[in-house]
C-alpha atoms as a PDB file:
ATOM      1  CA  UNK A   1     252.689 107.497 101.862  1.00  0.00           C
ATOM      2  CA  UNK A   2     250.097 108.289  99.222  1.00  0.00           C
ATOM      3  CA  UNK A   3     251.372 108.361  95.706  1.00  0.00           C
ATOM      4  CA  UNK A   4     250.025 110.299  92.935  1.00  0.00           C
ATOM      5  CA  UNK A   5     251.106 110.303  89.633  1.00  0.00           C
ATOM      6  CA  UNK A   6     250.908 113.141  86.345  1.00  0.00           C
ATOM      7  CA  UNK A   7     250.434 112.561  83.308  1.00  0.00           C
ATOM      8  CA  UNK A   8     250.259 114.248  80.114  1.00  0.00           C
ATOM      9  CA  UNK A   9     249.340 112.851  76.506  1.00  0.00           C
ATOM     10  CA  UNK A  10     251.525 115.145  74.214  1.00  0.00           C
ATOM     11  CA  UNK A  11     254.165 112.816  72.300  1.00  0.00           C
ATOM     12  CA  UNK A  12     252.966 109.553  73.685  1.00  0.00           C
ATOM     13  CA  UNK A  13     251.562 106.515  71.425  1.00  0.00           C
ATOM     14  CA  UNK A  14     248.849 105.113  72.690  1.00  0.00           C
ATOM     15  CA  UNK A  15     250.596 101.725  73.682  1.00  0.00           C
ATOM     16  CA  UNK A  16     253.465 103.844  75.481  1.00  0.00           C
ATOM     17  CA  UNK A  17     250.581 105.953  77.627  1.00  0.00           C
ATOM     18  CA  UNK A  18     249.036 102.698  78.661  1.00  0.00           C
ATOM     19  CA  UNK A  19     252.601 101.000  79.626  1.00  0.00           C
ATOM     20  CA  UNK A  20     253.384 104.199  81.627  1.00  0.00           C
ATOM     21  CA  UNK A  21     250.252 104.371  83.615  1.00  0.00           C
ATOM     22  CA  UNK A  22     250.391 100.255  84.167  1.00  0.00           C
ATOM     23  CA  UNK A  23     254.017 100.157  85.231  1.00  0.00           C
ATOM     24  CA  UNK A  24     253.031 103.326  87.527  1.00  0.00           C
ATOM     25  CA  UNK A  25     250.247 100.637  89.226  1.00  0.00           C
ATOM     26  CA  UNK A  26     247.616 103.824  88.471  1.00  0.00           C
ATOM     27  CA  UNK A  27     244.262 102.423  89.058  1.00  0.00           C
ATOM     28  CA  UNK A  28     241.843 105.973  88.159  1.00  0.00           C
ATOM     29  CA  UNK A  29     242.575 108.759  85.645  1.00  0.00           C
ATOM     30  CA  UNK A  30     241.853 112.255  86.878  1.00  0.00           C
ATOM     31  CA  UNK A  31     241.077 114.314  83.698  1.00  0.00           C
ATOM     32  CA  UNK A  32     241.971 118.095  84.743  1.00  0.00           C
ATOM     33  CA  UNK A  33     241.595 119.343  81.109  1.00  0.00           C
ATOM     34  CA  UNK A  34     239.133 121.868  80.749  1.00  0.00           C
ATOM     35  CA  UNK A  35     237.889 120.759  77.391  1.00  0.00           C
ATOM     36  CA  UNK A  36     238.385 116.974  76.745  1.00  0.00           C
ATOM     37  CA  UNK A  37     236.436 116.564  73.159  1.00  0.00           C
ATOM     38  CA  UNK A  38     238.671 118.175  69.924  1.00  0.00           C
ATOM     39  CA  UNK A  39     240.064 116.245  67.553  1.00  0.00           C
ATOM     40  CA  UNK A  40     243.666 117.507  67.779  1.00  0.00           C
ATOM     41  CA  UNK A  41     243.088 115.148  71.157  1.00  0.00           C
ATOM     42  CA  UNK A  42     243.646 111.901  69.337  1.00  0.00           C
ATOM     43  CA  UNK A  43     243.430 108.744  71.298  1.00  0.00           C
ATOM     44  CA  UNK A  44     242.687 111.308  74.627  1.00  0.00           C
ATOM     45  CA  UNK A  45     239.259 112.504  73.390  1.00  0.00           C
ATOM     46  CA  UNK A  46     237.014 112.024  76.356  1.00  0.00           C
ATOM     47  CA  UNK A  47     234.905 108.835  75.232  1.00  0.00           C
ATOM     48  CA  UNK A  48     237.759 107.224  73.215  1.00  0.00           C
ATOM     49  CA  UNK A  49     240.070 107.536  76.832  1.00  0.00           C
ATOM     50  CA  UNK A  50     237.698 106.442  79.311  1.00  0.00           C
ATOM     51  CA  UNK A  51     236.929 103.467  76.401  1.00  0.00           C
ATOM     52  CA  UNK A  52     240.732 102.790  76.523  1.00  0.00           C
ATOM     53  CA  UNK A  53     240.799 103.095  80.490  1.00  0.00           C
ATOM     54  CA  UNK A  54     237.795 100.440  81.018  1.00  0.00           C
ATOM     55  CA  UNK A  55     239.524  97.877  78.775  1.00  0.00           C
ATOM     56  CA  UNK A  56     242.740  98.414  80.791  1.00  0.00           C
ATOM     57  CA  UNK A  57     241.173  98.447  84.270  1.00  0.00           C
ATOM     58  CA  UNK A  58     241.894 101.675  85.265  1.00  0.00           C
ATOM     59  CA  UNK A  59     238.741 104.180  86.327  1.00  0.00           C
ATOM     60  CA  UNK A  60     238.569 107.149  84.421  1.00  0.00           C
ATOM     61  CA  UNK A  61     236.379 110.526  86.167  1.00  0.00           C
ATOM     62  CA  UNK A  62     236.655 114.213  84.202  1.00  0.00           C
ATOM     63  CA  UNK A  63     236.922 116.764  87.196  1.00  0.00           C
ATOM     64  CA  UNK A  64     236.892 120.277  85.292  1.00  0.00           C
ATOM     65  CA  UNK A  65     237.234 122.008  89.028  1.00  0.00           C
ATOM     66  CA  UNK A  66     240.572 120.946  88.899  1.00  0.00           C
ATOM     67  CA  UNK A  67     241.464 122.749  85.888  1.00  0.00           C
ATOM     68  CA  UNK A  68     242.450 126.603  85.119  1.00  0.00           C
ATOM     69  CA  UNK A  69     239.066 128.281  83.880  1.00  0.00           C
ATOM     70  CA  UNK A  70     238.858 129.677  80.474  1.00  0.00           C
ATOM     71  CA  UNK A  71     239.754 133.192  81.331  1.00  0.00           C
ATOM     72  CA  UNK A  72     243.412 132.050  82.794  1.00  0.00           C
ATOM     73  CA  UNK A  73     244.056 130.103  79.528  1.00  0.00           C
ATOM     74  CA  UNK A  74     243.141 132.787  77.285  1.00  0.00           C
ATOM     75  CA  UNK A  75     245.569 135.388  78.965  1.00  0.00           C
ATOM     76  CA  UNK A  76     248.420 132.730  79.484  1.00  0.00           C
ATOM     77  CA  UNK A  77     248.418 131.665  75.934  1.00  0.00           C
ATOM     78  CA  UNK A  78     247.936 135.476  75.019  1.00  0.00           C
ATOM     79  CA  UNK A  79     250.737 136.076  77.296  1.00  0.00           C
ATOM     80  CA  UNK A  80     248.685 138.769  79.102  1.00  0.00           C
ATOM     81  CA  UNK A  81     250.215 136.988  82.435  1.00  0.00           C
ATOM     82  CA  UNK A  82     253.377 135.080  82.597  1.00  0.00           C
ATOM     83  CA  UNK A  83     253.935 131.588  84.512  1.00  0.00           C
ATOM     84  CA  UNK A  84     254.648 133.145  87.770  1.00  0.00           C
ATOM     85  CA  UNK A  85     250.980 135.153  86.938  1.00  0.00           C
ATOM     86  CA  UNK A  86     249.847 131.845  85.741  1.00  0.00           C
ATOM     87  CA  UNK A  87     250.688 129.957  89.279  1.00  0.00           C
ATOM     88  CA  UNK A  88     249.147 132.214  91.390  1.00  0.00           C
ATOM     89  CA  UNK A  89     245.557 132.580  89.594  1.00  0.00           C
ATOM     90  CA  UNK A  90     245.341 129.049  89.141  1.00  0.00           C
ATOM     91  CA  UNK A  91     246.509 128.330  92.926  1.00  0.00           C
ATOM     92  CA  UNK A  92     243.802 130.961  93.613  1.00  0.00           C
ATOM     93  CA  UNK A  93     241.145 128.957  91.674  1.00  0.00           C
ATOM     94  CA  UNK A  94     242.149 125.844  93.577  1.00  0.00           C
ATOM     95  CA  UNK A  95     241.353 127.468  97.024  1.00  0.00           C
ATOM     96  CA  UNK A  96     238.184 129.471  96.151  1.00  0.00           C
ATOM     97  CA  UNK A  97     236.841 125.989  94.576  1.00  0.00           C
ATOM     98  CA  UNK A  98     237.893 124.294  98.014  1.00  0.00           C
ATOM     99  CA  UNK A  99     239.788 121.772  96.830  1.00  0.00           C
ATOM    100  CA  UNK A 100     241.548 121.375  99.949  1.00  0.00           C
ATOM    101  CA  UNK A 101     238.476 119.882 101.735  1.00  0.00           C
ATOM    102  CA  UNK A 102     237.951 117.359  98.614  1.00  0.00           C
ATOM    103  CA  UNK A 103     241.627 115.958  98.494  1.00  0.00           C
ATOM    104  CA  UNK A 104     240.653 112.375  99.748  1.00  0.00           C
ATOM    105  CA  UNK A 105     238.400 112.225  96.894  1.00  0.00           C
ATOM    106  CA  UNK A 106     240.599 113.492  94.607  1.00  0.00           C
ATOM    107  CA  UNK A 107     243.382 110.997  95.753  1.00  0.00           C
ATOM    108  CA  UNK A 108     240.996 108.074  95.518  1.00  0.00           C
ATOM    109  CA  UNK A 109     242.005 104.571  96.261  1.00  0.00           C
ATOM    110  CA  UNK A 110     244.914 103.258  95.193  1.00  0.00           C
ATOM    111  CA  UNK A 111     247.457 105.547  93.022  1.00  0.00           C
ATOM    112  CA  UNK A 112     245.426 108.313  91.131  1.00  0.00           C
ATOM    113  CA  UNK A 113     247.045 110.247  88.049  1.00  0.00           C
ATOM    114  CA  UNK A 114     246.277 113.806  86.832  1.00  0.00           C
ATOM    115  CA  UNK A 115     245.732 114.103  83.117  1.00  0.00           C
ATOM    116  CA  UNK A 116     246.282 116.723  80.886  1.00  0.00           C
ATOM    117  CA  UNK A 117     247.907 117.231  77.772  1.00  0.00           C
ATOM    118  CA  UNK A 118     251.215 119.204  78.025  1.00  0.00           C
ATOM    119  CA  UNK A 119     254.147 116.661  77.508  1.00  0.00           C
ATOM    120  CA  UNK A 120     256.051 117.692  81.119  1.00  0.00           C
ATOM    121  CA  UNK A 121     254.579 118.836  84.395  1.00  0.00           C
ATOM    122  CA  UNK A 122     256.759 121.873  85.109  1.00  0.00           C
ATOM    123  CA  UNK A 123     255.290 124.076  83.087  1.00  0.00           C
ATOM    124  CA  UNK A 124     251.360 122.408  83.504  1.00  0.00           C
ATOM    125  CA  UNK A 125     249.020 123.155  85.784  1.00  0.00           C
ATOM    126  CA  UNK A 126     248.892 119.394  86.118  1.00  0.00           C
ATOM    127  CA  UNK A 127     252.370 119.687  87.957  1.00  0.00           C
ATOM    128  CA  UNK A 128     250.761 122.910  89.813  1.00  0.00           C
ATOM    129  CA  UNK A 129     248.199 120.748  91.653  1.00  0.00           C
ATOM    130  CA  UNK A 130     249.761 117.941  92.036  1.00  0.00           C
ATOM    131  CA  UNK A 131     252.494 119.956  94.290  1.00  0.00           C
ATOM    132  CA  UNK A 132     249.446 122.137  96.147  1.00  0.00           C
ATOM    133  CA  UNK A 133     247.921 118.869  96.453  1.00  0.00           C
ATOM    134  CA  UNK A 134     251.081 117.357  98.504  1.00  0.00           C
ATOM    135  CA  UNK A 135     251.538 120.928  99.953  1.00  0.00           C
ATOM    136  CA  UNK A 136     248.241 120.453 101.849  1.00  0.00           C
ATOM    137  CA  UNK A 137     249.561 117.055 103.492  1.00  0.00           C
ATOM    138  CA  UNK A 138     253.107 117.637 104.162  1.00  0.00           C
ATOM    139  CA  UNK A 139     254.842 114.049 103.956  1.00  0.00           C
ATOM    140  CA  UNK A 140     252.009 112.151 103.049  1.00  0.00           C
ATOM    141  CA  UNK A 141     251.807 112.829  99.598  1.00  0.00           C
ATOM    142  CA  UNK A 142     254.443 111.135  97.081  1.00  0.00           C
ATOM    143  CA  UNK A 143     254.112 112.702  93.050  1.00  0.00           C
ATOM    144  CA  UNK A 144     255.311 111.041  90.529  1.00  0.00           C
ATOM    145  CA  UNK A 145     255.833 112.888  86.941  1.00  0.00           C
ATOM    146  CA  UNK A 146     255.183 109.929  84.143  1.00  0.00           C
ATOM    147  CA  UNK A 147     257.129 110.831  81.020  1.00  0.00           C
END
């Protein structure tokens, strides 16, 4: 059994992010956020995480394939389509970009973790792929939601 974890930055210090991903044995970052570089991102701006990832030994990679395009956001946060809405378009996204025949990359070695910034999965797209993810491999697929 695979594991792979979630992970979002909302609410977290710094040293409580780090302690979350260590004690989850996480050994690369997956970056799903569409944009990765404003200042309201704190310690999870793009250069200042993968900085923080290298001097913790975990791999960092940005995969913006993974994430809901700008069009999705816009209307979800507009509330021009509600969660349900939300689900499908993004699940959509996932199978037009072909995710399904990139999942061993995506899992990596070891225990990957999908980042993005909303403080719990259920309502993220980060908890979206993570379950189409283990959808696509019944039973081989553990997810873990780090809080």
């Amino acid at each position: 059994m695979r594991r792979l974890c979630t992970i979002g930055f909302a609410k977290k210090p710094l040293e409580r992010f780090v302690s979350l991903l260590q004690d989850a044995r996480v050994t690369r970052l997956v970056d799903i956020r569409l944009h990765n570089t404003s200042q309201l991102a704190g310690f999870a701006k793009k250069e200042d995480l993968e900085y923080i990832m290298r001097l913790v030994g975990i791999g960092y990679v940005h995969d913006v394939s993974l994430a809901p395009d700008e069009g999705l956001f816009e209307d979800y946060k507009h509330k021009r389509v509600d969660w349900k809405g939300f689900q499908t378009r993004y699940t959509g996204l996932l199978q037009e970009r072909g995710v399904e025949r990139r999942l061993d990359e995506i899992l990596g070695d070891g225990v990957s973790c999908l980042l993005c910034s909303e403080e719990k999965a259920e309502q993220c797209h980060r908890g979206l792929l993570a379950n189409y993810l283990r959808e696509l491999r019944p039973g081989e697929i553990e997810v873990l939601h780090l809080r």
